[in-house]
N, C-alpha and C. Protein backbone atom coordinates (compact mmCIF):
# COMPACT_ATOMS: atom_id res chain seq x y z
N UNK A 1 -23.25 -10.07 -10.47
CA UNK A 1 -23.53 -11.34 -11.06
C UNK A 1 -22.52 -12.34 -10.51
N UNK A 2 -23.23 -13.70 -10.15
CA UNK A 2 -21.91 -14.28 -9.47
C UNK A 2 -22.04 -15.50 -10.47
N UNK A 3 -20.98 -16.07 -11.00
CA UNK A 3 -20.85 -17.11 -11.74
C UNK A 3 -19.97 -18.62 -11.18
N UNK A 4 -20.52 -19.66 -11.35
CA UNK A 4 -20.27 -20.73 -10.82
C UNK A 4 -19.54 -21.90 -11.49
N UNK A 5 -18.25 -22.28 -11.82
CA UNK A 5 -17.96 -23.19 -12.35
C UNK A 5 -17.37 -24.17 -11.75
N UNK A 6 -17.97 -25.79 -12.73
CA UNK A 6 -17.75 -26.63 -11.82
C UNK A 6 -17.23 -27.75 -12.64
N UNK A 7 -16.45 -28.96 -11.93
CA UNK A 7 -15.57 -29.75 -13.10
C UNK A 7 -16.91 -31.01 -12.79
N UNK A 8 -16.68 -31.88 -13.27
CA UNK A 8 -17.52 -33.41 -13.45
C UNK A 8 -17.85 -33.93 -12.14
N UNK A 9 -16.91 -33.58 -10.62
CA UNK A 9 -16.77 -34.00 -9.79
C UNK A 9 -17.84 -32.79 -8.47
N UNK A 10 -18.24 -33.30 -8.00
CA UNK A 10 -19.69 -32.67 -7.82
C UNK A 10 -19.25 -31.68 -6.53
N UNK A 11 -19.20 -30.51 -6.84
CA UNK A 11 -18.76 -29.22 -5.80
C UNK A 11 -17.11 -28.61 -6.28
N UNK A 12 -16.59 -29.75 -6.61
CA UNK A 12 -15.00 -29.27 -7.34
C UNK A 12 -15.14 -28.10 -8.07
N UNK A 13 -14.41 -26.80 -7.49
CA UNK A 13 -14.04 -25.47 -8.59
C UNK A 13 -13.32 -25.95 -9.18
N UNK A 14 -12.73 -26.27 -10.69
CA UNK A 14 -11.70 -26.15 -11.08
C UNK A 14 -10.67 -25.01 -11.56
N UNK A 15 -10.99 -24.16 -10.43
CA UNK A 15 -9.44 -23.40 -10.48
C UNK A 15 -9.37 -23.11 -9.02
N UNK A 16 -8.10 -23.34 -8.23
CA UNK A 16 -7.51 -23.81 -7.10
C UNK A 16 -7.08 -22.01 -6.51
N UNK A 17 -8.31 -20.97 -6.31
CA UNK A 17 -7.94 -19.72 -6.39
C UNK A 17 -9.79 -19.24 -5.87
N UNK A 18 -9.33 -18.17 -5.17
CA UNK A 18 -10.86 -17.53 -4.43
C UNK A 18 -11.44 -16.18 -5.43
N UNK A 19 -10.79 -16.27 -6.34
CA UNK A 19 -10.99 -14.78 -7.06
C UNK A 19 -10.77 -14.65 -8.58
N UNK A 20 -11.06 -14.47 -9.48
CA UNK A 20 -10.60 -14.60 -10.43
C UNK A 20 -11.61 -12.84 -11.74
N UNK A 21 -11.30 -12.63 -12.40
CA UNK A 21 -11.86 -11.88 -13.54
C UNK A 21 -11.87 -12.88 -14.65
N UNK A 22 -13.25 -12.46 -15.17
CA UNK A 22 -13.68 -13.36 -16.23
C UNK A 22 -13.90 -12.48 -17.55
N UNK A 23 -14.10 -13.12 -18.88
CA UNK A 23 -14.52 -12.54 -19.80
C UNK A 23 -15.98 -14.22 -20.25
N UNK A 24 -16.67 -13.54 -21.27
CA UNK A 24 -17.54 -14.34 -21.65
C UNK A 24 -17.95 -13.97 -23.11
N UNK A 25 -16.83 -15.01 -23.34
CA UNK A 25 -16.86 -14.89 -24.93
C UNK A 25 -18.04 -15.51 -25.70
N UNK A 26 -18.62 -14.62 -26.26
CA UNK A 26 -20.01 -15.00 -27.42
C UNK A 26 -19.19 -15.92 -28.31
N UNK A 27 -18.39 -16.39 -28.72
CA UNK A 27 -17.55 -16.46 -29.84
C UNK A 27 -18.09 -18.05 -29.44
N UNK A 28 -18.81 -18.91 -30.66
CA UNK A 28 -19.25 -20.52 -29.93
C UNK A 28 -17.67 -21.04 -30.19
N UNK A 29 -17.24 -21.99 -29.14
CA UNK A 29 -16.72 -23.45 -28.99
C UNK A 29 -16.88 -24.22 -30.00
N UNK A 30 -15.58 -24.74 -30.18
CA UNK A 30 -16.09 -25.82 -30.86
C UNK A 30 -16.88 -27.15 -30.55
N UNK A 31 -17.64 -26.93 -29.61
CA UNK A 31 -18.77 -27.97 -28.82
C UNK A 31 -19.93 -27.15 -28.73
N UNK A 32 -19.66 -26.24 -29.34
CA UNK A 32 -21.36 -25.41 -29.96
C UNK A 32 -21.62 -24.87 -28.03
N UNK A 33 -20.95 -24.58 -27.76
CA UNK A 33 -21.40 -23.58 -26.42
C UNK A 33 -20.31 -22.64 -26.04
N UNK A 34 -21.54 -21.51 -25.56
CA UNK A 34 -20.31 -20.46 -24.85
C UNK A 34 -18.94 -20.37 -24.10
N UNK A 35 -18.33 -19.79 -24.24
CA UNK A 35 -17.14 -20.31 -23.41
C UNK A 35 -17.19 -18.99 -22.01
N UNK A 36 -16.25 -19.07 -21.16
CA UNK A 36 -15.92 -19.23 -20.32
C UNK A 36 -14.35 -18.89 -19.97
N UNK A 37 -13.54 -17.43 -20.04
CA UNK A 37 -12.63 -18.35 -19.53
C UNK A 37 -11.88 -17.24 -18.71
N UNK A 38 -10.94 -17.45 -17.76
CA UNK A 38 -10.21 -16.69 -16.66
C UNK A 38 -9.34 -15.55 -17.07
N UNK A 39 -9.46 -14.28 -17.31
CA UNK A 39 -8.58 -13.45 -17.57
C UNK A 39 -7.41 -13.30 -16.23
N UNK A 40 -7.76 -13.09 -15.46
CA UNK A 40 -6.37 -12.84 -14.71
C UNK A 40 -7.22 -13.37 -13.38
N UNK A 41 -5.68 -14.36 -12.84
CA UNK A 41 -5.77 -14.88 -11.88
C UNK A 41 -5.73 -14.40 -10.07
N UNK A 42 -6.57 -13.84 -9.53
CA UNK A 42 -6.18 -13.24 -8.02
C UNK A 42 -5.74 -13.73 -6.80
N UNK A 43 -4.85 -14.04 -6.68
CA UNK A 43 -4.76 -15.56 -5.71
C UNK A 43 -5.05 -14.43 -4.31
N UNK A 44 -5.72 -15.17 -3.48
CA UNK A 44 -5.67 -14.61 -1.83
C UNK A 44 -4.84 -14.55 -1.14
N UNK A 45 -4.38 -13.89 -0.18
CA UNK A 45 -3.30 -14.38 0.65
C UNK A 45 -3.85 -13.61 1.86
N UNK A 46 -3.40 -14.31 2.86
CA UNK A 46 -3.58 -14.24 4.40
C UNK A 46 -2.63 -13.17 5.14
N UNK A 47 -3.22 -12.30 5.73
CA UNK A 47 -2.28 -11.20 6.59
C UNK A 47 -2.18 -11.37 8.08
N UNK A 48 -1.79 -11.74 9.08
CA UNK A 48 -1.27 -11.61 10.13
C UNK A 48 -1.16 -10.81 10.66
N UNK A 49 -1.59 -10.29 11.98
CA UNK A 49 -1.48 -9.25 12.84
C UNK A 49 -1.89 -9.82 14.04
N UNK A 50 -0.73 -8.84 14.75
CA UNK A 50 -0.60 -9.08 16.08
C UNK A 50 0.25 -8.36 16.96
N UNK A 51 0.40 -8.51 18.58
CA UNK A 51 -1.18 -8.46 19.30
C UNK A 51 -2.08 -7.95 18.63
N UNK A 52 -3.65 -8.21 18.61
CA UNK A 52 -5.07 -7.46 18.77
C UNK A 52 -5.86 -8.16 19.92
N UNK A 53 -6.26 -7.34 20.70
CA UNK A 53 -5.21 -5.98 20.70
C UNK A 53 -4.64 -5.61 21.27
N UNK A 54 -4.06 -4.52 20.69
CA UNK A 54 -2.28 -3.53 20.74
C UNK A 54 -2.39 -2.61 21.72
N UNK A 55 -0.99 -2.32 22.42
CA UNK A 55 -1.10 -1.05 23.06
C UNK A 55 -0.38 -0.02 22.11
N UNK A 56 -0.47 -0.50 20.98
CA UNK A 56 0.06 0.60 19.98
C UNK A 56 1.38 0.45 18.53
N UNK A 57 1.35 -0.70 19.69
CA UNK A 57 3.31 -1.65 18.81
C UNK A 57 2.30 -3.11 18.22
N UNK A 58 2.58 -3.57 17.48
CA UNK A 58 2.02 -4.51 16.42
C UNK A 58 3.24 -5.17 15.29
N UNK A 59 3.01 -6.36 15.06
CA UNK A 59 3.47 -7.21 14.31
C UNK A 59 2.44 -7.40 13.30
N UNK A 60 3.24 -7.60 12.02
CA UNK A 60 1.97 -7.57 10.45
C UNK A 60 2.90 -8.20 10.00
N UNK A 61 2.90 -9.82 9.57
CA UNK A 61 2.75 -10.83 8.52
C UNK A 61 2.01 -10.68 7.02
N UNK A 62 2.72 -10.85 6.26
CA UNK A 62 1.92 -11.19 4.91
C UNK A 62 2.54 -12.17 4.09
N UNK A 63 1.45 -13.52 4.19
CA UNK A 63 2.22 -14.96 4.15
C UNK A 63 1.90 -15.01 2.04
N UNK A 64 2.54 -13.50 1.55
CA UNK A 64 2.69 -13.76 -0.08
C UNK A 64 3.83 -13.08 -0.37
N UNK A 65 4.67 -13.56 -1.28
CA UNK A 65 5.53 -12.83 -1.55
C UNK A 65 5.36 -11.26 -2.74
N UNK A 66 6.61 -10.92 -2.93
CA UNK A 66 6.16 -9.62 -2.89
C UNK A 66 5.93 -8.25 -2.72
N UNK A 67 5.81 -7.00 -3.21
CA UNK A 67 5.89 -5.66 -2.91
C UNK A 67 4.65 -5.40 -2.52
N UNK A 68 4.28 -5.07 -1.74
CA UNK A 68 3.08 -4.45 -0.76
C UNK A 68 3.28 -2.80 -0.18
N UNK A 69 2.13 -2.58 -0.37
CA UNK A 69 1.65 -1.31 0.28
C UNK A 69 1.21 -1.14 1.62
N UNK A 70 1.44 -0.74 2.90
CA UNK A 70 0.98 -0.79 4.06
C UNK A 70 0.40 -0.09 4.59
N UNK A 71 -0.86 0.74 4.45
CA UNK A 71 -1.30 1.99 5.18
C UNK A 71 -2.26 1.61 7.05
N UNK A 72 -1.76 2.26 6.98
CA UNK A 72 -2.75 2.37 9.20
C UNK A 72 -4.03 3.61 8.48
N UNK A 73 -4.95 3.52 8.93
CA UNK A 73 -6.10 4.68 8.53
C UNK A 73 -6.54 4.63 10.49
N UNK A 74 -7.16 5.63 10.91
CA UNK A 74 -7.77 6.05 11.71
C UNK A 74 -9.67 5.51 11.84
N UNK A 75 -10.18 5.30 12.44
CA UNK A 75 -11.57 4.93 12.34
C UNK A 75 -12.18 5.95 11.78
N UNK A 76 -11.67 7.39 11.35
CA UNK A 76 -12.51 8.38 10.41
C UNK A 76 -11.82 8.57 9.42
N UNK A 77 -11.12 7.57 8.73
CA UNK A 77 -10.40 7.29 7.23
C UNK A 77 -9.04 8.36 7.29
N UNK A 78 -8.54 9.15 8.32
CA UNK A 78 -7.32 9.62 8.10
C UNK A 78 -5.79 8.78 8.08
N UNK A 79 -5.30 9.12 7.33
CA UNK A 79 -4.32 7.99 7.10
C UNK A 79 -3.08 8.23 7.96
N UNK A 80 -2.51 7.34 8.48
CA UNK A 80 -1.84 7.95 9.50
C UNK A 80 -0.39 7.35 9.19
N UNK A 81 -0.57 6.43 8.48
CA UNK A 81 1.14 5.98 8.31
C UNK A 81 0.98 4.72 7.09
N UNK A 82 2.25 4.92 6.24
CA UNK A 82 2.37 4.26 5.16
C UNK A 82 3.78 3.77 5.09
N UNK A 83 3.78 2.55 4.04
CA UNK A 83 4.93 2.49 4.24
C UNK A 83 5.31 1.38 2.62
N UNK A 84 5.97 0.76 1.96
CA UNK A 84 6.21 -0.43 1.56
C UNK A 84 6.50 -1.70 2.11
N UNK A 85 6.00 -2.78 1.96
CA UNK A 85 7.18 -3.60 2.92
C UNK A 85 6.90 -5.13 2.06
N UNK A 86 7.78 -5.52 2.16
CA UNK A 86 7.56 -7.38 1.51
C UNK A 86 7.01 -8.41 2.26
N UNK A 87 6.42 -9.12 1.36
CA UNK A 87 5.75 -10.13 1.92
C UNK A 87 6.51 -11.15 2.35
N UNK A 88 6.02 -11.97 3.12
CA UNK A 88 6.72 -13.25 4.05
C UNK A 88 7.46 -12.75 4.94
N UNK A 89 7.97 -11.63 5.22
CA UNK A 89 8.87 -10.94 6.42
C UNK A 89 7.31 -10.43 7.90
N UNK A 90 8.52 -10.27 8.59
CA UNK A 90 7.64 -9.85 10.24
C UNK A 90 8.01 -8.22 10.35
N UNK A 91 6.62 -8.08 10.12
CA UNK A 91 6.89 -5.78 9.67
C UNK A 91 6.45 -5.35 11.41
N UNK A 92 7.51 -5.22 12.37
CA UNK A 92 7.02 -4.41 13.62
C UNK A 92 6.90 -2.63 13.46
N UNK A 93 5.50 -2.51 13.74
CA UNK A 93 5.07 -1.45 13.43
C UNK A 93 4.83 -0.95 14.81
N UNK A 94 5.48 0.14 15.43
CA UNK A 94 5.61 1.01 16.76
C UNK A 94 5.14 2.57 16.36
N UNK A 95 3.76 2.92 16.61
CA UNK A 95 3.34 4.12 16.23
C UNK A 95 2.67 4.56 18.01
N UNK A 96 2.44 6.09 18.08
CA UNK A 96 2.05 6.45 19.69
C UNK A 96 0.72 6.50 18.93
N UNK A 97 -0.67 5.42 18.94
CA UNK A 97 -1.82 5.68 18.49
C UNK A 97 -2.65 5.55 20.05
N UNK A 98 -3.95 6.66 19.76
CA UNK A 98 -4.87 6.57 20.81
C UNK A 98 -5.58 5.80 20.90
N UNK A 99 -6.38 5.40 21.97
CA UNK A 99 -7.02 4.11 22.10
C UNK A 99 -7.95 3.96 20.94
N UNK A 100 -8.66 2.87 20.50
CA UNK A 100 -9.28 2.94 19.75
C UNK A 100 -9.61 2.41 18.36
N UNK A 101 -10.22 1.89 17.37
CA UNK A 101 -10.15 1.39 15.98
C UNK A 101 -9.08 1.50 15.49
N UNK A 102 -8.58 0.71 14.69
CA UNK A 102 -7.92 1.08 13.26
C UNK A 102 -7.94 0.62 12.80
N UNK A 103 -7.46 0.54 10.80
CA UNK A 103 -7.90 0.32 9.97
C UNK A 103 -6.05 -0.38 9.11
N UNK A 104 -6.05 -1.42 8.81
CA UNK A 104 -4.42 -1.71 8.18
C UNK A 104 -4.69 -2.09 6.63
N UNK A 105 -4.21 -1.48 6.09
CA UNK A 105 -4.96 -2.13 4.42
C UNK A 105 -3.79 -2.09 3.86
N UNK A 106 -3.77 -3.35 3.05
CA UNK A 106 -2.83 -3.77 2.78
C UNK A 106 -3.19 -4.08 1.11
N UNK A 107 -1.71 -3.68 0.20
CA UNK A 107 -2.45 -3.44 -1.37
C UNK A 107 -0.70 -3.80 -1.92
N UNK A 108 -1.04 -5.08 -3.00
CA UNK A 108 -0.04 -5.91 -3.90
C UNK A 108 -0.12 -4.57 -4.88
N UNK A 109 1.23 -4.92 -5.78
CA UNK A 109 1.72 -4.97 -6.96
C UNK A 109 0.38 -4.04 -8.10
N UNK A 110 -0.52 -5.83 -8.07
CA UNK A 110 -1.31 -5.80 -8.62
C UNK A 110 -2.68 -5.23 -8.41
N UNK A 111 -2.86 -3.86 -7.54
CA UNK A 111 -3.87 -3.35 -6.78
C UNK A 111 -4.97 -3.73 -5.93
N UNK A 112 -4.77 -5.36 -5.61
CA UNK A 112 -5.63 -6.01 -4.98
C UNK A 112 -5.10 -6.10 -3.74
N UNK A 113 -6.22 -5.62 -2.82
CA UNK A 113 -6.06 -5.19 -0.85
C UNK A 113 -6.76 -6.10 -0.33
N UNK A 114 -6.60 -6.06 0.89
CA UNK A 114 -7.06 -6.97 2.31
C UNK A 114 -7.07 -5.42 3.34
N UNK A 115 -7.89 -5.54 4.04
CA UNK A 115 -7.56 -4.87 5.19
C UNK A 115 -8.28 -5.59 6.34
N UNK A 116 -7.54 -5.05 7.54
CA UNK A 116 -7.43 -5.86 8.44
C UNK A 116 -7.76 -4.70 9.58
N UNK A 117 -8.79 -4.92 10.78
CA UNK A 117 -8.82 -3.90 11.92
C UNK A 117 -8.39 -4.69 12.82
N UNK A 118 -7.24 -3.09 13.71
CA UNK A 118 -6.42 -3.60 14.98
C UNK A 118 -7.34 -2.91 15.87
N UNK A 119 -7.68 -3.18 17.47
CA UNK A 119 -7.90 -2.20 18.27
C UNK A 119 -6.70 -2.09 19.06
N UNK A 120 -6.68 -0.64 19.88
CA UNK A 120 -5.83 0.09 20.31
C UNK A 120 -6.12 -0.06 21.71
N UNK A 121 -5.69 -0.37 23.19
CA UNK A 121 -6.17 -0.21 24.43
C UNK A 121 -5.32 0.87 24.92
């Protein structure tokens, strides 16, 4: 179900965020309508990587601050390297990988991931 909210100003989201969990309270308003309102906020954030593509050595940005999870997966989901690392820092990652896909998934605090594919030459 995708739900759409919008302020007076015609296309304006009013909340400044790509993600959010909702509840939908039966409980009427005091304006005699349903409410509406944001349980927890997911803000996005942008990951960086580079070269793609790699001959194997790679640079990974993550422009949020923060405790992060870093896993490399293989193009047949084997996981090949993990690590912690903080956000806003430059994580050089030097692994001997074979040519080919990979998979970088990247997972906050708050269990919400991005992943990102490098290729390998």
């Amino acid at each position: 179900m995708k739900i759409f909210a919008f302020t007076d100003a015609e296309g304006v989201c009013p909340f400044a965020i790509d993600t959010m969990d909702i509840r939908i309270d039966t409980t009427l308003c005091k304006d005699n309508t349903i409410g509406i309102r944001p349980l927890e906020i997911n803000t996005a954030y942008e990951v960086v990587l580079f070269p793609n593509p790699s001959k194997g050595n790679f640079s990974i940005e993550i422009k949020i601050g923060g405790l992060h999870t870093l896993k490399l997966y293989s193009a047949e989901g084997l996981l090949l390297y993990e690590q912690n690392v903080s956000g806003f820092e430059l994580k050089s990652i030097n692994q001997k990988l074979s040519k080919g896909m990979y998979v970088i998934m990247i997972q906050d605090a708050n269990g919400y991931s991005i992943a990102k594919k490098i290729a390998v030459e």
